[in-house]
Structures are given as C-alpha cells and as structure tokens.
PDB file of N, CA and C in Angstrom:
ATOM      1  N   UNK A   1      32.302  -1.670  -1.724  1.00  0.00           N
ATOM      2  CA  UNK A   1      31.140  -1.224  -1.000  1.00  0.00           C
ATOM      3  C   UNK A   1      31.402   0.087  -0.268  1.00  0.00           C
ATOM      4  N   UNK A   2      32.726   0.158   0.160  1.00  0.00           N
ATOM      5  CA  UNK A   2      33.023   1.394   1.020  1.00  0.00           C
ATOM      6  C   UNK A   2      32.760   2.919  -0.015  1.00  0.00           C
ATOM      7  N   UNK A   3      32.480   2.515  -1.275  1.00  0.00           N
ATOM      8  CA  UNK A   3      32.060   3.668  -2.119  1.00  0.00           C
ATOM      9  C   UNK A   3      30.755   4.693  -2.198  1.00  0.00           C
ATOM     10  N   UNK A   4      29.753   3.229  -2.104  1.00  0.00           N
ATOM     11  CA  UNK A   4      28.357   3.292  -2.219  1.00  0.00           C
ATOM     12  C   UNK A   4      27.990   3.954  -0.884  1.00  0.00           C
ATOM     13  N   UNK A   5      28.615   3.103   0.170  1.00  0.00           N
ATOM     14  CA  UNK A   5      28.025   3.742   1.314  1.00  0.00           C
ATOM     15  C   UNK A   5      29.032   4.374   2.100  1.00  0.00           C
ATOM     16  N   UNK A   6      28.276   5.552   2.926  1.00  0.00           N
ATOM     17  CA  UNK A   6      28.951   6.924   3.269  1.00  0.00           C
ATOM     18  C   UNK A   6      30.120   6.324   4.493  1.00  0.00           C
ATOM     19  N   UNK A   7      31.234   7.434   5.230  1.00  0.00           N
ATOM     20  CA  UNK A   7      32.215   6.310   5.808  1.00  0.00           C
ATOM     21  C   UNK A   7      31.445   6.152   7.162  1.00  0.00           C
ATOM     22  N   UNK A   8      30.848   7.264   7.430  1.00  0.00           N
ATOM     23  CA  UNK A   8      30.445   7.286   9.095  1.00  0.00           C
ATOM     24  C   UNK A   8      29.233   6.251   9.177  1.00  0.00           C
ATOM     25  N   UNK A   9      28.468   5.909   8.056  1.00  0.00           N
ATOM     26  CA  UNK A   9      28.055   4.442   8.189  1.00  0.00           C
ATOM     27  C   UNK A   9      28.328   3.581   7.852  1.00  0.00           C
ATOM     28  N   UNK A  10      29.598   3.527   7.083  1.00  0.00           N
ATOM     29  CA  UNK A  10      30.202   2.197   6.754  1.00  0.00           C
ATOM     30  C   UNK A  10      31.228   1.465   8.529  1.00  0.00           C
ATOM     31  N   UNK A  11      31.426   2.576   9.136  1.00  0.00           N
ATOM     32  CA  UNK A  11      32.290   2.283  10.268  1.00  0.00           C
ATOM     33  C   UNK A  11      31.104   1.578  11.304  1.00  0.00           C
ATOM     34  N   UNK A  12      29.674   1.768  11.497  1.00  0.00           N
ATOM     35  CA  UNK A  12      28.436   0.875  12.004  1.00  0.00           C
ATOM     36  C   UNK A  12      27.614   0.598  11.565  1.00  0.00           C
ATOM     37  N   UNK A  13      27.713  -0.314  10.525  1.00  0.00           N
ATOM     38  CA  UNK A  13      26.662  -0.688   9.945  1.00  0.00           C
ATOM     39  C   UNK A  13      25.964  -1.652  10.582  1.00  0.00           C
ATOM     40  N   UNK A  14      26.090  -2.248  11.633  1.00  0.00           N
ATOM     41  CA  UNK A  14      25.449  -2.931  12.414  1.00  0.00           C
ATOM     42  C   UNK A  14      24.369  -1.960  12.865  1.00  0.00           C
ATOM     43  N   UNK A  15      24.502  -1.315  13.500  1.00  0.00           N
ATOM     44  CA  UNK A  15      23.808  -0.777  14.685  1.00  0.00           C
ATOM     45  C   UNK A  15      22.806   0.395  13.135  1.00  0.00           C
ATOM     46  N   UNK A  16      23.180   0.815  11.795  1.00  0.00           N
ATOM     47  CA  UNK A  16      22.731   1.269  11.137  1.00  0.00           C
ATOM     48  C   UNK A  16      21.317   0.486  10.429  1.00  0.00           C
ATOM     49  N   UNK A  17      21.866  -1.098  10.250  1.00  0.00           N
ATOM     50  CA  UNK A  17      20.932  -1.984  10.157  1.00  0.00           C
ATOM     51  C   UNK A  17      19.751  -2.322  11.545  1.00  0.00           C
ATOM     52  N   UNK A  18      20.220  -2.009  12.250  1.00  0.00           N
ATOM     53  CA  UNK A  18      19.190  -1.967  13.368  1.00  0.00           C
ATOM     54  C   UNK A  18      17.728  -0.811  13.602  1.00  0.00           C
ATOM     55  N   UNK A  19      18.713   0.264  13.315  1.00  0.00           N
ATOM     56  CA  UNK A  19      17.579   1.305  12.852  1.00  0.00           C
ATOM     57  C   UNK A  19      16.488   1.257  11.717  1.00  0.00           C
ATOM     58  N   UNK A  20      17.531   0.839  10.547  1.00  0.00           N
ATOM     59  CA  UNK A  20      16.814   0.653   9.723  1.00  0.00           C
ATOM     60  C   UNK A  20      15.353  -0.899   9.537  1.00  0.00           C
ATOM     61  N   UNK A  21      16.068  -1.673  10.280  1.00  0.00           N
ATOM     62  CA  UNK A  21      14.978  -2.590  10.978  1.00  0.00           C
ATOM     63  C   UNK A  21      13.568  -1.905  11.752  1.00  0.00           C
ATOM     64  N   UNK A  22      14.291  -1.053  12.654  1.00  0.00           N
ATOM     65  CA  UNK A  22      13.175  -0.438  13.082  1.00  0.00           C
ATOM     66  C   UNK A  22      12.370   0.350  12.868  1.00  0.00           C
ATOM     67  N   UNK A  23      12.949   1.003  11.689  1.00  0.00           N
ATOM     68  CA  UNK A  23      11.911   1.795  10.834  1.00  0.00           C
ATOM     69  C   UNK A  23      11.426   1.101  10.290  1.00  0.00           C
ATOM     70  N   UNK A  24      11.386   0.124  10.068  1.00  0.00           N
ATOM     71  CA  UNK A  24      10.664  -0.917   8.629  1.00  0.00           C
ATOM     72  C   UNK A  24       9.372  -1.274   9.650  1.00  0.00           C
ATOM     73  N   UNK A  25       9.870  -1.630  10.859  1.00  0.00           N
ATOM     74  CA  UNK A  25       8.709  -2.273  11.394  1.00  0.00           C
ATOM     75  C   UNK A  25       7.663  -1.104  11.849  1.00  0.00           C
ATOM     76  N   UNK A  26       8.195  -0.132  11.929  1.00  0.00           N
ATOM     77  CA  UNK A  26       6.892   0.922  12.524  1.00  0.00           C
ATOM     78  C   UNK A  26       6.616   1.303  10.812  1.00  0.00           C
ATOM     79  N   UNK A  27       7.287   1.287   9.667  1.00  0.00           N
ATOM     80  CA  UNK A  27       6.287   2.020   8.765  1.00  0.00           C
ATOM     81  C   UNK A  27       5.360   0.836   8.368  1.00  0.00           C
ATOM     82  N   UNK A  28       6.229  -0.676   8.162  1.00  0.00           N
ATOM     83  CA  UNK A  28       4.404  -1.472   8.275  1.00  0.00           C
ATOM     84  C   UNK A  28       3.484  -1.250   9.027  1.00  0.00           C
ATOM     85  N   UNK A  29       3.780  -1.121  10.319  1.00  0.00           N
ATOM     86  CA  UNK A  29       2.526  -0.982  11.530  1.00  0.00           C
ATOM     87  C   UNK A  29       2.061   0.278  10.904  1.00  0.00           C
ATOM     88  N   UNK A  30       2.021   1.229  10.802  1.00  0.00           N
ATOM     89  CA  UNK A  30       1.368   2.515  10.117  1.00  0.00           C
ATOM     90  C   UNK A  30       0.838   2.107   8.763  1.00  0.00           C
ATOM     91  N   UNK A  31       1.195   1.258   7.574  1.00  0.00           N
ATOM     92  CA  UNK A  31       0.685   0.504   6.558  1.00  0.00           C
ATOM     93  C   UNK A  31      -0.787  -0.045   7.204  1.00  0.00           C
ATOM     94  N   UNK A  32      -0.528  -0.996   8.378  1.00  0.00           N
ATOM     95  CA  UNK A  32      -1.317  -1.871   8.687  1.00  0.00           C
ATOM     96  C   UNK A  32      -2.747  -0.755   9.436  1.00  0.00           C
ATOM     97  N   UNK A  33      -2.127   0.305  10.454  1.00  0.00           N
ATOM     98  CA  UNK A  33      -2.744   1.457  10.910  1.00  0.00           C
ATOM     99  C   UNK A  33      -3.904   2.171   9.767  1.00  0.00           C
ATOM    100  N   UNK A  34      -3.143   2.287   8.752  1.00  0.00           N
ATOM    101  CA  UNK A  34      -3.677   3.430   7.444  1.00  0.00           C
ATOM    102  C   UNK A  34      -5.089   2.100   7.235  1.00  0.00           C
ATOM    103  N   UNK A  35      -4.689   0.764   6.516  1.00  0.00           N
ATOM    104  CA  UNK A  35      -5.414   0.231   6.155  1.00  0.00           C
ATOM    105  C   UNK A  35      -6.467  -0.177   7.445  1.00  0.00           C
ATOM    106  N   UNK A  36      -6.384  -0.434   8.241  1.00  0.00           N
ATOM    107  CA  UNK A  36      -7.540  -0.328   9.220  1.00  0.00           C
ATOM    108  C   UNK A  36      -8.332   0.522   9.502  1.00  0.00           C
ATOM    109  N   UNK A  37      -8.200   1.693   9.577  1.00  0.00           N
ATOM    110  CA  UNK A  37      -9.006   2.824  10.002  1.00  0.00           C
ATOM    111  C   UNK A  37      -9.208   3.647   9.118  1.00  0.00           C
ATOM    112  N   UNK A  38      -8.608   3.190   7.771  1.00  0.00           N
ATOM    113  CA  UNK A  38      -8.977   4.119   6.953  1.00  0.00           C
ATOM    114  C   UNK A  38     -10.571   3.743   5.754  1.00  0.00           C
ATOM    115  N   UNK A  39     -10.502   4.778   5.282  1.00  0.00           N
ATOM    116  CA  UNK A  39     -11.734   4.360   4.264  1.00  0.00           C
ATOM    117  C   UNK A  39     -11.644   3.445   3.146  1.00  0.00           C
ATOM    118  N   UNK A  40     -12.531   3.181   2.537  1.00  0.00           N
ATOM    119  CA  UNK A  40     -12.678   2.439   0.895  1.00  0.00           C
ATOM    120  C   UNK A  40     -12.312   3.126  -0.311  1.00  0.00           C
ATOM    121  N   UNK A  41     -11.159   3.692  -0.056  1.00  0.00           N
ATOM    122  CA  UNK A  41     -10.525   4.747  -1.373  1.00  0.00           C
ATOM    123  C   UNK A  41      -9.366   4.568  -1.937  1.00  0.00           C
ATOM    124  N   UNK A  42      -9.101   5.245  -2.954  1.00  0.00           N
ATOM    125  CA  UNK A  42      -8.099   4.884  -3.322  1.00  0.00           C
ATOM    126  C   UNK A  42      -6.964   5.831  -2.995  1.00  0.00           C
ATOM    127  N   UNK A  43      -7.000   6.896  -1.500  1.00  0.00           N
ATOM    128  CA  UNK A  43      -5.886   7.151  -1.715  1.00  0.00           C
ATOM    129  C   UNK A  43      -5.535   6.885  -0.392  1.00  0.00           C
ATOM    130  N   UNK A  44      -6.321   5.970   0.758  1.00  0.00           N
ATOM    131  CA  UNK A  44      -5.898   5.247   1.615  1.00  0.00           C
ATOM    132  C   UNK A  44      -4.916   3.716   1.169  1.00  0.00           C
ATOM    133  N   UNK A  45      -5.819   3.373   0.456  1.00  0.00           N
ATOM    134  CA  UNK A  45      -4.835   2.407  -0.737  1.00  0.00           C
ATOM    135  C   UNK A  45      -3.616   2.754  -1.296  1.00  0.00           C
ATOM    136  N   UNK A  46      -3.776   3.784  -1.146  1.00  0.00           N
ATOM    137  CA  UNK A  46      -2.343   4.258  -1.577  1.00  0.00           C
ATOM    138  C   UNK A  46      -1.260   4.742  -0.816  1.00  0.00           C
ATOM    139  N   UNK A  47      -1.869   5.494   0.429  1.00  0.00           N
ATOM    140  CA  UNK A  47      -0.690   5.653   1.724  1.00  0.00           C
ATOM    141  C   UNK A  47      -0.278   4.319   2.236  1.00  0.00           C
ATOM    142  N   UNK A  48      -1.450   3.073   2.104  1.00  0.00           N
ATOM    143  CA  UNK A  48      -0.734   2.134   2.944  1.00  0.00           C
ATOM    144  C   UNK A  48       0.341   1.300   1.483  1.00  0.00           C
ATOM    145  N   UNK A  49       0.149   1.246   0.452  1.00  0.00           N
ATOM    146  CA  UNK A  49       1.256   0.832  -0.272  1.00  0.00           C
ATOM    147  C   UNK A  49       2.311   1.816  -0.125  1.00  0.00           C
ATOM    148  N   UNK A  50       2.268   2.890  -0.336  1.00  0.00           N
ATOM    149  CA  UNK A  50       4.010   3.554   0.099  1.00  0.00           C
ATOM    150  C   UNK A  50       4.179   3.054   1.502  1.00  0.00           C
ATOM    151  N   UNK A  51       3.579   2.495   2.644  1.00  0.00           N
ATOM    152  CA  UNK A  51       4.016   2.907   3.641  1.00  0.00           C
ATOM    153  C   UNK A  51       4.732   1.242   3.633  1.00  0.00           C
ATOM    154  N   UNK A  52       3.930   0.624   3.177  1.00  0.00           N
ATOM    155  CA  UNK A  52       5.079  -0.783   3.112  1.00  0.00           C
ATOM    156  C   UNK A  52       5.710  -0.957   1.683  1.00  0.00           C
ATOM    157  N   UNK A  53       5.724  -0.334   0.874  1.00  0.00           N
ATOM    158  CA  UNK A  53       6.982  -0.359   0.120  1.00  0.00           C
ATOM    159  C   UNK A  53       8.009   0.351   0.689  1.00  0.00           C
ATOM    160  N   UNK A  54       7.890   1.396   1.425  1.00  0.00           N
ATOM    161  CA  UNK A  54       9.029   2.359   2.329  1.00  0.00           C
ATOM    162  C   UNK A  54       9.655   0.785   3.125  1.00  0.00           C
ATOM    163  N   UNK A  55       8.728  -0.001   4.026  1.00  0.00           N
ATOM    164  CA  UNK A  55       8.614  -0.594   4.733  1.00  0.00           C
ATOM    165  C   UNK A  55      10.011  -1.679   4.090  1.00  0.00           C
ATOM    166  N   UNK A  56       9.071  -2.074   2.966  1.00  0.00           N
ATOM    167  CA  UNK A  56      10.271  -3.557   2.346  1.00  0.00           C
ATOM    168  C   UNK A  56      10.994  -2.953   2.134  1.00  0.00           C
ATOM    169  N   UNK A  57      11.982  -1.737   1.230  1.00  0.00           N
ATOM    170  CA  UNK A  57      12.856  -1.223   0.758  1.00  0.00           C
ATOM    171  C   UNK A  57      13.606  -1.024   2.452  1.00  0.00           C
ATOM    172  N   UNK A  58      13.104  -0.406   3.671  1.00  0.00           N
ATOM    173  CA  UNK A  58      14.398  -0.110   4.121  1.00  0.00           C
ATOM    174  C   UNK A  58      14.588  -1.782   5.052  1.00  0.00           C
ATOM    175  N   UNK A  59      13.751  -2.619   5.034  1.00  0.00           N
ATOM    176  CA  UNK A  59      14.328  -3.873   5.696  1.00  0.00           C
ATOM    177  C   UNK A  59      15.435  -4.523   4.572  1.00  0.00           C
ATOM    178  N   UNK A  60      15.031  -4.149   3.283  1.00  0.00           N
ATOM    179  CA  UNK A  60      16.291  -4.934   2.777  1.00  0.00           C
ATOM    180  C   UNK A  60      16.749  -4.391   2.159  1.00  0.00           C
ATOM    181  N   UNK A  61      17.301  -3.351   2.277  1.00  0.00           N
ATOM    182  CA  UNK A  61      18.432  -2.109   2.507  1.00  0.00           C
ATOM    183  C   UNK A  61      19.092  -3.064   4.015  1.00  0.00           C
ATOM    184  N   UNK A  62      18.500  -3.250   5.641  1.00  0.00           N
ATOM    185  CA  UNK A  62      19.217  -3.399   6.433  1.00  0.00           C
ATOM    186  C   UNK A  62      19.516  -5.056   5.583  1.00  0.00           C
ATOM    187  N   UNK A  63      19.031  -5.825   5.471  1.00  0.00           N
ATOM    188  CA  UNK A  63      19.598  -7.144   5.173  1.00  0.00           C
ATOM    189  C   UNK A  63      20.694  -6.919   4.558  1.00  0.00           C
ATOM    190  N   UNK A  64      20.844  -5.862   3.453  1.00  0.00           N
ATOM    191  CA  UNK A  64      22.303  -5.805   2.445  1.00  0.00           C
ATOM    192  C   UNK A  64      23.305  -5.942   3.593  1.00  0.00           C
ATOM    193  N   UNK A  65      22.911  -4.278   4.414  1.00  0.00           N
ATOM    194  CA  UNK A  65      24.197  -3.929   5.041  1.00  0.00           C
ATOM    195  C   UNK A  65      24.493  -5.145   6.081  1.00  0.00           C
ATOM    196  N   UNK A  66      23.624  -5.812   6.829  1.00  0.00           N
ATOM    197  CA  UNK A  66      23.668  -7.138   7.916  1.00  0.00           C
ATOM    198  C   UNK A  66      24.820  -7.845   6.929  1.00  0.00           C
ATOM    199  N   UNK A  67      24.665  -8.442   5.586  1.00  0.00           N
ATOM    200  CA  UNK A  67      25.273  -9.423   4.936  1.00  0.00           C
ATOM    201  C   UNK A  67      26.580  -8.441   4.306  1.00  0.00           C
ATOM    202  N   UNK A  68      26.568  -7.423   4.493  1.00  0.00           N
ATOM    203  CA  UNK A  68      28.019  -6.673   3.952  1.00  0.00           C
ATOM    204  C   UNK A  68      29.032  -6.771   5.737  1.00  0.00           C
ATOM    205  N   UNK A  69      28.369  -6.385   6.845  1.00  0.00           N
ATOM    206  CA  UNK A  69      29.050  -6.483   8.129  1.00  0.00           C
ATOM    207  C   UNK A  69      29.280  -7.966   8.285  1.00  0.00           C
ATOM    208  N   UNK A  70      28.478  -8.691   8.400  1.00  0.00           N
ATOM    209  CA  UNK A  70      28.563 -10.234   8.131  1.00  0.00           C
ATOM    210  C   UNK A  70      30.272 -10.527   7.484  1.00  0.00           C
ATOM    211  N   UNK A  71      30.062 -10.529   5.881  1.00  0.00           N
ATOM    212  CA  UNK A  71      31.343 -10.616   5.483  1.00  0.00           C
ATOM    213  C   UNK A  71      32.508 -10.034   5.658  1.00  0.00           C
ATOM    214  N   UNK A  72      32.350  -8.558   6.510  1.00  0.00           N
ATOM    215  CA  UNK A  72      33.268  -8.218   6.558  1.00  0.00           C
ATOM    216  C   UNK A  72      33.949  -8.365   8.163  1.00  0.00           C
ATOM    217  N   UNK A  73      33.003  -9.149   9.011  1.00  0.00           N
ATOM    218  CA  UNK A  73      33.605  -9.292  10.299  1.00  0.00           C
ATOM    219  C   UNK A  73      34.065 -11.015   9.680  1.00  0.00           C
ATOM    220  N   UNK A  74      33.727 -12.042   8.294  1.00  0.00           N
ATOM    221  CA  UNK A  74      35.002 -13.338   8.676  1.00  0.00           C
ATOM    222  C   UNK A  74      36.258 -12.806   7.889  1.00  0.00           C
ATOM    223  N   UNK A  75      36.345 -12.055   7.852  1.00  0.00           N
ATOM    224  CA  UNK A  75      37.808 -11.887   6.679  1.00  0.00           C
ATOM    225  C   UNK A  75      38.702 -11.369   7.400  1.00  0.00           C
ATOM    226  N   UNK A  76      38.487 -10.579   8.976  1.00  0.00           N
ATOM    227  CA  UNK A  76      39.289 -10.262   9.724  1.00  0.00           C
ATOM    228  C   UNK A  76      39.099 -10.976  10.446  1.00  0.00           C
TER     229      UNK A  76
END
C-alpha cells in the first residue's frame, strides 16, 4: 500500500481520512443543495449526480485508508 499512496499521507492517514470524510459530507449537502433549489433539467440533474458521486468516491476512498490505518495500527 505504501506504493499507491504518497508517503506524507501514508504517515496520517487517519487524520487524511477525516478530511476526506468531510468533504464527502459537504459535497452531498451541495448534491442535496443543487437538487433543491435547482430547476427541472437536466443539467441540474447532473451537477447533483457528480456532486454525490464525488461525494461516495471520496467517503470510500476514506473507508479504504480507515481499514489500511486500522490494520496497520494491530500488527504493531
């Protein structure tokens, strides 16, 4: 894993998964934002699907890294 991901976030990936948590949750709320106030079109339909596919992709992006820090804090 130390390949894939870069070293200066492999050394916190905790606190990297945290961010990335928190981006997930403000780009749904902006998903949820777009689709409320926006119109009957299709390219409001379409900002709010990137904005929660952005959304799922970086929450489980953080789940990987949670379950890569996970394993790597029982082995020491």
């Amino acid at each position: 894993m130390r390949l894939i991901i870069s070293p200066w976030e492999y050394r916190h990936l905790r606190a990297w998964a945290g961010m990335r948590i928190a981006s997930g949750i403000v780009l749904a709320g902006l998903g949820v934002v777009t689709l409320a106030f926006g119109t009957d079109d299709w390219k409001t339909y379409g900002w709010t699907m990137a904005f929660l596919a952005a959304a799922a992709a970086q929450l489980a992006f953080a789940y990987w890294e949670l379950s890569i820090a996970r394993a790597g804090s029982a082995r020491t």
